[in-house]
Protein backbone atom coordinates (compact mmCIF):
# COMPACT_ATOMS: atom_id res chain seq x y z
CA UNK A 1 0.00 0.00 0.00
CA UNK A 2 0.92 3.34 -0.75
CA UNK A 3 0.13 6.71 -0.32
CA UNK A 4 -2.19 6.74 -3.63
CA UNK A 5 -3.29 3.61 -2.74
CA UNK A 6 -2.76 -0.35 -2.92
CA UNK A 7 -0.50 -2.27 -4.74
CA UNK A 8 -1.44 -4.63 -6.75
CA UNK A 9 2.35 -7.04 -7.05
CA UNK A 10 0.46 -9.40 -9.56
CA UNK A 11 0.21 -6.88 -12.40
CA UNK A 12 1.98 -6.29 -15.19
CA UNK A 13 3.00 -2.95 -15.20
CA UNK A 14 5.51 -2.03 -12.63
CA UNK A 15 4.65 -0.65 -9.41
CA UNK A 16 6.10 3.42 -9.98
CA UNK A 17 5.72 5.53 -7.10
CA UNK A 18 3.20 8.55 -8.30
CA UNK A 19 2.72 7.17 -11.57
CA UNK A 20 2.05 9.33 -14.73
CA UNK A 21 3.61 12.16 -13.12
CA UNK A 22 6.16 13.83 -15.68
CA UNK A 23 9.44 14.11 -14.91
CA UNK A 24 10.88 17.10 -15.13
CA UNK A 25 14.32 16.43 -14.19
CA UNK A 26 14.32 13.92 -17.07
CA UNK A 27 13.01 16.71 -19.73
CA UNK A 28 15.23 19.00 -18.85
CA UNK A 29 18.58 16.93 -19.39
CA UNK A 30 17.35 15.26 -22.04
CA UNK A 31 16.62 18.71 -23.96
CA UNK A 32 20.11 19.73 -22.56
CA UNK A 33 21.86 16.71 -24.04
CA UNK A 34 20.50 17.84 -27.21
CA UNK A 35 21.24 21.09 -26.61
CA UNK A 36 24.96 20.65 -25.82
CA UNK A 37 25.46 17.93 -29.14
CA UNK A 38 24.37 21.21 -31.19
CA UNK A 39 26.55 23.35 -29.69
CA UNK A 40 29.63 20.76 -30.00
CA UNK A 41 28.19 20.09 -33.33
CA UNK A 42 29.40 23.64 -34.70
CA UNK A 43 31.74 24.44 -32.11
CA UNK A 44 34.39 21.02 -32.20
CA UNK A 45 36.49 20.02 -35.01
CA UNK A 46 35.35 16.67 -35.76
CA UNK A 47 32.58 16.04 -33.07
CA UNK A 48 29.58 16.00 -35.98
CA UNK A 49 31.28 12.46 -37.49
CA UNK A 50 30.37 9.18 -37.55
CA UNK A 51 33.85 7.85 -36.01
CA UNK A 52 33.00 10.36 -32.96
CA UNK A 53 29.96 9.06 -32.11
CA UNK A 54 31.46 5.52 -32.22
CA UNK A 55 34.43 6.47 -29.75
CA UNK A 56 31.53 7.64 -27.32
CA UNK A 57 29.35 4.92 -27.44
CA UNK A 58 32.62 2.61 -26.61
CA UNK A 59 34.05 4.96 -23.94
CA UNK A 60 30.08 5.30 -22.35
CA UNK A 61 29.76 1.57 -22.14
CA UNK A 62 31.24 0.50 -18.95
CA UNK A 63 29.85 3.39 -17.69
CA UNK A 64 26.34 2.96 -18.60
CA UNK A 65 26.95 -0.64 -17.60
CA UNK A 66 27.86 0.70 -14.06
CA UNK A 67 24.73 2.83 -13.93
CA UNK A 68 22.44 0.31 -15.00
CA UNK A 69 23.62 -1.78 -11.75
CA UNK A 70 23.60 1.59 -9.82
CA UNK A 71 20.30 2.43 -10.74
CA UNK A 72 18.56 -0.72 -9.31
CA UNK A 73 20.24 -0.56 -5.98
CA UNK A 74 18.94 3.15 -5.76
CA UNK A 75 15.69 2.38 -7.15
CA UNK A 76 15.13 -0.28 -4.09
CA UNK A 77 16.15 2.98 -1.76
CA UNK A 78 19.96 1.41 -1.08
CA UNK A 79 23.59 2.62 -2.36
CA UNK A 80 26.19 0.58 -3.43
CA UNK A 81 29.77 2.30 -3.27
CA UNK A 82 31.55 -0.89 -3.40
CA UNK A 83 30.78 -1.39 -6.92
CA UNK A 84 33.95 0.25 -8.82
CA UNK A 85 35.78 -2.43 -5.61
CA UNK A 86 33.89 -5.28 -7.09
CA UNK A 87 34.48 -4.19 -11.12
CA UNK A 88 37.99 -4.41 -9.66
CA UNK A 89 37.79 -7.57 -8.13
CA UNK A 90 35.76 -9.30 -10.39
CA UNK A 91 38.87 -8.26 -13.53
CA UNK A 92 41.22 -9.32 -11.19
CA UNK A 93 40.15 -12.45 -10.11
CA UNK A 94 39.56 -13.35 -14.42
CA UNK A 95 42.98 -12.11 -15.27
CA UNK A 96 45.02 -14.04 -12.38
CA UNK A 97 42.87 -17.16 -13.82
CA UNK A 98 43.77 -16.49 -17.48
CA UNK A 99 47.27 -14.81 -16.73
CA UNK A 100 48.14 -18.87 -14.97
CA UNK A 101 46.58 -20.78 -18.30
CA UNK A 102 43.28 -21.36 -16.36
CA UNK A 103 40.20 -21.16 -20.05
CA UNK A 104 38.65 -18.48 -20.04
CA UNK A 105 35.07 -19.72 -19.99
CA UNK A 106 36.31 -21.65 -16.48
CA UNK A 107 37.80 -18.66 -15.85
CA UNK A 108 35.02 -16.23 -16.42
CA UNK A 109 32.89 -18.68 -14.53
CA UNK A 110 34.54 -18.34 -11.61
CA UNK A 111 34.49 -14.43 -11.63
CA UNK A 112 30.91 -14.73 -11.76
CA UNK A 113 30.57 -17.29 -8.62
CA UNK A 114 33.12 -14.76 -6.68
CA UNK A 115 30.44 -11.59 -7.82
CA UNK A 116 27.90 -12.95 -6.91
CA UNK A 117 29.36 -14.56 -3.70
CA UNK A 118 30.25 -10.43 -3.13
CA UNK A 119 26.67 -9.12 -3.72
CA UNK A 120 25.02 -11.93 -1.91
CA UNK A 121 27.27 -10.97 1.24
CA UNK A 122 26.58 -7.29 0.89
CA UNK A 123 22.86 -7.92 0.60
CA UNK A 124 22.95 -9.98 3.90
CA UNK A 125 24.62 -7.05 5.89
CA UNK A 126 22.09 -4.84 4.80
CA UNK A 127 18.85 -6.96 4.80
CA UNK A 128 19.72 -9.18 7.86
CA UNK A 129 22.58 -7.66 9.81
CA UNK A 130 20.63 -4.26 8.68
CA UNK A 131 23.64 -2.35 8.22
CA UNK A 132 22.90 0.88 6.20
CA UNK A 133 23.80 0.21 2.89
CA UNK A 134 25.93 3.15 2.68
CA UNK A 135 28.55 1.82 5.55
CA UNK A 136 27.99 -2.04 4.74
CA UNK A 137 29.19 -1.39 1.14
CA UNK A 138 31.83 1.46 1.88
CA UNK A 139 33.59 -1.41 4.19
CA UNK A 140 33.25 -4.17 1.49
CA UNK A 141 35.13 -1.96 -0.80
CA UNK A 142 37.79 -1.58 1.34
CA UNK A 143 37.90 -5.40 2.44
CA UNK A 144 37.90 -6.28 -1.13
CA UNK A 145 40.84 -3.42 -2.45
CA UNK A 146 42.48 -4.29 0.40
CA UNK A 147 42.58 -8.42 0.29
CA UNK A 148 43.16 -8.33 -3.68
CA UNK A 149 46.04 -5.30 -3.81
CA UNK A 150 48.47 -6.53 -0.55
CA UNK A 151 47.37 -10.44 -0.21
CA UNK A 152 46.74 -11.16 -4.30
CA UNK A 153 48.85 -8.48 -5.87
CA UNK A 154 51.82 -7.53 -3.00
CA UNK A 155 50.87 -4.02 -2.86
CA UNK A 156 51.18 -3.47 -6.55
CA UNK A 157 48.19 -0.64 -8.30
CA UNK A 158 48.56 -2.88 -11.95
CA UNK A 159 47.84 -6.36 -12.78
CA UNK A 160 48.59 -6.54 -16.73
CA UNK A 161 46.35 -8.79 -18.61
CA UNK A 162 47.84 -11.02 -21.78
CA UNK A 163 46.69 -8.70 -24.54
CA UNK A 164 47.50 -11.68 -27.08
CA UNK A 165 44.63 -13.87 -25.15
CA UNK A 166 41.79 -14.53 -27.50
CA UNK A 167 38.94 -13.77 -24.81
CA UNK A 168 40.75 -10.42 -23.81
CA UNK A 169 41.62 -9.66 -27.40
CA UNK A 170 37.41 -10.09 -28.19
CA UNK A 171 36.15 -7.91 -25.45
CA UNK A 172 38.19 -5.07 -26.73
CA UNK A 173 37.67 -5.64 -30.64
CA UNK A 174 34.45 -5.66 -32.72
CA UNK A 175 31.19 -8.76 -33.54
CA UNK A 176 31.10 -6.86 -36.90
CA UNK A 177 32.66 -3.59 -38.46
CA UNK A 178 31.65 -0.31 -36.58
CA UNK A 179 30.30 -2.82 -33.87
CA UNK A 180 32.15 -3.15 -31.33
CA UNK A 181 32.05 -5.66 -28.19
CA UNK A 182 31.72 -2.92 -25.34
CA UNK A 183 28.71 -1.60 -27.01
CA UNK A 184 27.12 -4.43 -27.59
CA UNK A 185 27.35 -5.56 -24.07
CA UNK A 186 26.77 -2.11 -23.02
CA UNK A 187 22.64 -2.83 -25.16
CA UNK A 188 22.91 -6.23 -23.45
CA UNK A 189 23.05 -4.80 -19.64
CA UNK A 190 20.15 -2.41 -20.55
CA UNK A 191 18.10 -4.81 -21.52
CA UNK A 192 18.62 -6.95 -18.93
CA UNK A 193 18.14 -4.08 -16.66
CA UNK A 194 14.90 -3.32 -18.55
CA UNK A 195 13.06 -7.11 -17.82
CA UNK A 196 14.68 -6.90 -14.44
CA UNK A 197 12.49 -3.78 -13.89
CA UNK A 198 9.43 -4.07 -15.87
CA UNK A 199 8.74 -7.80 -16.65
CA UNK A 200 9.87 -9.79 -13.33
CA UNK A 201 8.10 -9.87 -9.97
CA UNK A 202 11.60 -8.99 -8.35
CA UNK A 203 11.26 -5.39 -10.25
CA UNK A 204 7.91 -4.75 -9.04
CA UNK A 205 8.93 -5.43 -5.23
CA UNK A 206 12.23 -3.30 -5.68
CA UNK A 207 9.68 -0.65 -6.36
CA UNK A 208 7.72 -1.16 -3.75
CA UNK A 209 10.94 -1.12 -1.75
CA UNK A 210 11.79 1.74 -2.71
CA UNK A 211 7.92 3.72 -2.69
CA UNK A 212 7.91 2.92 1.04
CA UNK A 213 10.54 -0.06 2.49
CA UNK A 214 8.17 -0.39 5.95
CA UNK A 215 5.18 -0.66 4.55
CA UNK A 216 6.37 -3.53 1.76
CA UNK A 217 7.99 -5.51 4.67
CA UNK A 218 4.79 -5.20 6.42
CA UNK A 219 2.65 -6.55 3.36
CA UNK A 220 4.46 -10.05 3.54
CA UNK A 221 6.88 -8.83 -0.14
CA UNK A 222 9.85 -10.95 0.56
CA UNK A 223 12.31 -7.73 0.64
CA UNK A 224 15.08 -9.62 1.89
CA UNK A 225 15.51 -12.15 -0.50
CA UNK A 226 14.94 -9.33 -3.12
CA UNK A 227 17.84 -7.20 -1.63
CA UNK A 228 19.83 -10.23 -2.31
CA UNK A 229 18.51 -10.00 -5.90
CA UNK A 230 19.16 -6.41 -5.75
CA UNK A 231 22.89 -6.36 -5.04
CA UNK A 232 23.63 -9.49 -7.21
CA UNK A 233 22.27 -7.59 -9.81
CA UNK A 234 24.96 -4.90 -8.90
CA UNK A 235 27.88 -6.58 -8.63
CA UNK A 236 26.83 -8.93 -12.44
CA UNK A 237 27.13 -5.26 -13.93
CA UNK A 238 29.81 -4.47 -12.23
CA UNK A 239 32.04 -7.51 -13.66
CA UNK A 240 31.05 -6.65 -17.02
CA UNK A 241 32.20 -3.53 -16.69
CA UNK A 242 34.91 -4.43 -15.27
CA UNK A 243 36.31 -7.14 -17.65
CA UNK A 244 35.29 -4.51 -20.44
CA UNK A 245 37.66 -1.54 -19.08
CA UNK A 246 40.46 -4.16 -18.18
CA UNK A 247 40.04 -5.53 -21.83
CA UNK A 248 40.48 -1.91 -23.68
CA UNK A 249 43.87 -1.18 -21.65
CA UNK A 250 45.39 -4.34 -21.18
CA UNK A 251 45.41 -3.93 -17.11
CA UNK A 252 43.38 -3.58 -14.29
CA UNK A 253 44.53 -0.76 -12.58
CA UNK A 254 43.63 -0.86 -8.48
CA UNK A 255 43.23 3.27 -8.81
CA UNK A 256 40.23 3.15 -10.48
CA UNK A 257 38.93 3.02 -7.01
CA UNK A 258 41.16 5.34 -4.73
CA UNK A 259 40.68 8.19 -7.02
CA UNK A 260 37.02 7.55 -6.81
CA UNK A 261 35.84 9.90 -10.18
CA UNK A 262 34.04 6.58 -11.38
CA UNK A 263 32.07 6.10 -8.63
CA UNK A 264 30.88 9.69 -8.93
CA UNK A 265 30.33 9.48 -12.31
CA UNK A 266 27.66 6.68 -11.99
CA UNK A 267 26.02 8.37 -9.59
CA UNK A 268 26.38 11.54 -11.71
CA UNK A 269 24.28 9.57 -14.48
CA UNK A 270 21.87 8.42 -12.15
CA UNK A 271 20.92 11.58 -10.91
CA UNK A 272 21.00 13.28 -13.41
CA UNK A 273 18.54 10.97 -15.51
CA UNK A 274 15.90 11.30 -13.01
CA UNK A 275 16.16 8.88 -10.37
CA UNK A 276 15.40 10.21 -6.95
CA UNK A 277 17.85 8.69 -4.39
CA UNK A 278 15.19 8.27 -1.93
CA UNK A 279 14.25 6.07 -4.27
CA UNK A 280 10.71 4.37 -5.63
CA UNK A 281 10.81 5.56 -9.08
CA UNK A 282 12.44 5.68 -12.58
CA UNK A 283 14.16 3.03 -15.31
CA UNK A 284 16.43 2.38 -18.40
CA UNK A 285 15.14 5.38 -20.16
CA UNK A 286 16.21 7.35 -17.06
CA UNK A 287 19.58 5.98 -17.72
CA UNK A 288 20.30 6.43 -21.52
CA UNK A 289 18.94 10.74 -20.33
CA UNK A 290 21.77 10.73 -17.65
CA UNK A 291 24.66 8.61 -19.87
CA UNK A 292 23.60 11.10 -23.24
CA UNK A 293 24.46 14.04 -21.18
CA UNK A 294 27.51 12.94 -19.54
CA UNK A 295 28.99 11.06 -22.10
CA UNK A 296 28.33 13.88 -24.42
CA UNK A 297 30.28 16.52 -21.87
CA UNK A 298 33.02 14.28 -21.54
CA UNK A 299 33.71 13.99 -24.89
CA UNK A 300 33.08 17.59 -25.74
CA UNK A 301 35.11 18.89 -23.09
CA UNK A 302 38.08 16.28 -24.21
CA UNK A 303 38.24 17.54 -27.51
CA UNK A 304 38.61 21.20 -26.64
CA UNK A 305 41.50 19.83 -23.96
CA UNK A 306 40.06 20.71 -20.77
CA UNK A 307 42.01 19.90 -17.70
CA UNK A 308 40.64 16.78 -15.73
CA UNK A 309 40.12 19.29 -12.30
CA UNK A 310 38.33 20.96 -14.63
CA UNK A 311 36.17 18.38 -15.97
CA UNK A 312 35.65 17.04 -12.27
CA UNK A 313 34.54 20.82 -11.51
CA UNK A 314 32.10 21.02 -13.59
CA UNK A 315 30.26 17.54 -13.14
CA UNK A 316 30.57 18.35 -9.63
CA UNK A 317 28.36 21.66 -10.24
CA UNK A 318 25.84 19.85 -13.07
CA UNK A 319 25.38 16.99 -10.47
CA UNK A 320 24.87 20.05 -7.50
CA UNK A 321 22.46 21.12 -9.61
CA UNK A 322 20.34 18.12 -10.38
CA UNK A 323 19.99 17.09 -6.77
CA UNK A 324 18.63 20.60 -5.64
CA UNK A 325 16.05 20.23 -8.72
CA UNK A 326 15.30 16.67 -7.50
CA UNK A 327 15.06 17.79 -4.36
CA UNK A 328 12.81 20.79 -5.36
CA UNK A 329 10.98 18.52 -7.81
CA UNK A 330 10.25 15.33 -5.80
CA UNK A 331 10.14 16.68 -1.78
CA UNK A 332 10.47 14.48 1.06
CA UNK A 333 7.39 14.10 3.13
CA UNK A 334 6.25 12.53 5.99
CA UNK A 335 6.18 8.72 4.42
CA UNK A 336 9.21 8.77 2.44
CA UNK A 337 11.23 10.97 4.91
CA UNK A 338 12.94 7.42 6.89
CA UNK A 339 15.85 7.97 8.43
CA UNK A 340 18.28 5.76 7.92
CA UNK A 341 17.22 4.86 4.69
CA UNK A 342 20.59 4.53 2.87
């Protein structure tokens, strides 16, 4: 039950908080995604080409991968910042495999077992343990860089990966010409995300979660066992991402997560595209709104050389921005105001 009234968890649209109520958040960057590719359009030497828009799509897909993982947690009212630790760990565990002549589909196999062993554990603190998500994950990532840089790598930041290896040498090339792997993967993860949301029972209850956590747990909707779905989920995403990054430079560097611009950029996206972080509400087309706009800054600003203080600067200030709209937008009130909710 909400505060418009029941639930119905047998349905087949998905249970959105408030639903049919427009986004504005949404409108907005998507008109000023458009807005900015104009600009860059007549502005940037080469930014209106065909090549371009391929080198975005490849250098947006491990970060709309990210998101897409990102965006469920969130969506279920939780926050995962272990998950640049666990795109990490999940790279490193499949290039120590490969890098000792383990096959790569064993290999790959057992990256998966380890992820999901990772988001299955970080689910538990927070559903049974009932950790807030925020602390529960902020100590997994540092278990996880910890135990894999000092016990697995002896303090080293790089672990290189055999470039010449078939596997590694497909995630970074192309299923056809002007094709390449990371996007496709990059469609794959959407979709998945997509029948996650919309088509299972799981994605109705994560909404329900996040519309009003209490009062699903008081219904009987097995939120526990859906947290564990939730975070699973998460850390999946995050391997793909993971293996996809490693893949296109040849390592896995460990300072992907100390200098923690990754993590901020998913959550960038996320915001930006018009998911509240209290939660409740929005979807895939949420994240395509937010990874248009900040794909399409990062490039722009690339190509006319900006300084990466600079670039940080400015994300910082568009992401400032989108949380005091959301936060304008969408208010808190007395049902969805739980402390203690992250």
């Amino acid at each position: 039950m909400t505060s418009s009234g029941a639930i119905q968890i047998e349905g087949a649209a998905p249970l959105v908080r408030n639903a049919g109520r427009k986004n504005m958040l949404e409108r907005v960057v998507a008109l000023a995604a458009l807005v900015l590719a104009v600009v860059f359009s007549f502005t940037i030497d080469g930014f209106a080409t065909l090549g371009n828009l391929r080198v975005i799509l490849s250098n947006s897909s491990s970060l709309a991968i990210l998101s897409c993982g990102m965006a469920v947690v969130i969506i279920s009212r939780g926050l995962d910042l272990s998950l640049i630790a666990q795109m990490i760990a999940g790279a490193t565990i499949f290039g120590i495999l490969i890098g000792n002549g383990v096959a790569a589909p064993a290999a790959l196999a057992v990256a998966i077992l380890a992820m999901v062993i990772i988001g299955a554990l970080n689910a538990w603190l927070i559903a049974y343990a009932e950790i807030p998500a925020m602390l529960a994950t902020l100590a997994s990532s540092m278990f996880l860089v910890g135990t894999l840089r000092f016990a697995v790598l002896r303090g080293e930041f790089l672990l290189l990966l055999p470039k010449s290896d078939p596997t590694v040498a497909f995630l970074a090339g192309e299923i056809v010409p002007g094709l390449s792997v990371p996007v496709l993967l990059m469609a794959a993860t959407l979709l998945a995300c997509w029948f996650l949301l919309n088509r299972l029972t799981a994605g109705r209850i994560i909404y329900a979660m996040g519309d009003n956590f209490q009062a699903a747990r008081l219904a009987g909707l097995p939120v526990r066992t859906t947290t564990i779905v939730v975070y699973v989920f998460a850390g999946l995403t995050a391997l793909v991402a993971g293996l996809i990054m490693a893949a296109a430079s040849g390592a896995v560097d460990f300072r992907t997560v100390t200098n923690g611009t990754l993590l901020f950029d998913v959550i960038l996206v996320v915001v930006l595209g018009g998911i509240p972080l209290r939660g409740g509400r929005g979807g895939v087309r949420n994240i395509i709104v937010g990874i248009a706009l900040i794909a399409i800054m990062r490039n722009g600003m690339t190509l006319m050389n900006f300084s990466t203080q600079t670039q940080d600067m400015l994300k910082g200030l568009v992401l400032l921005t989108a949380i005091v709209t959301d936060n304008y937008l969408n208010p808190r009130d007395a049902e969805t105001d739980t402390v203690g909710d992250l």
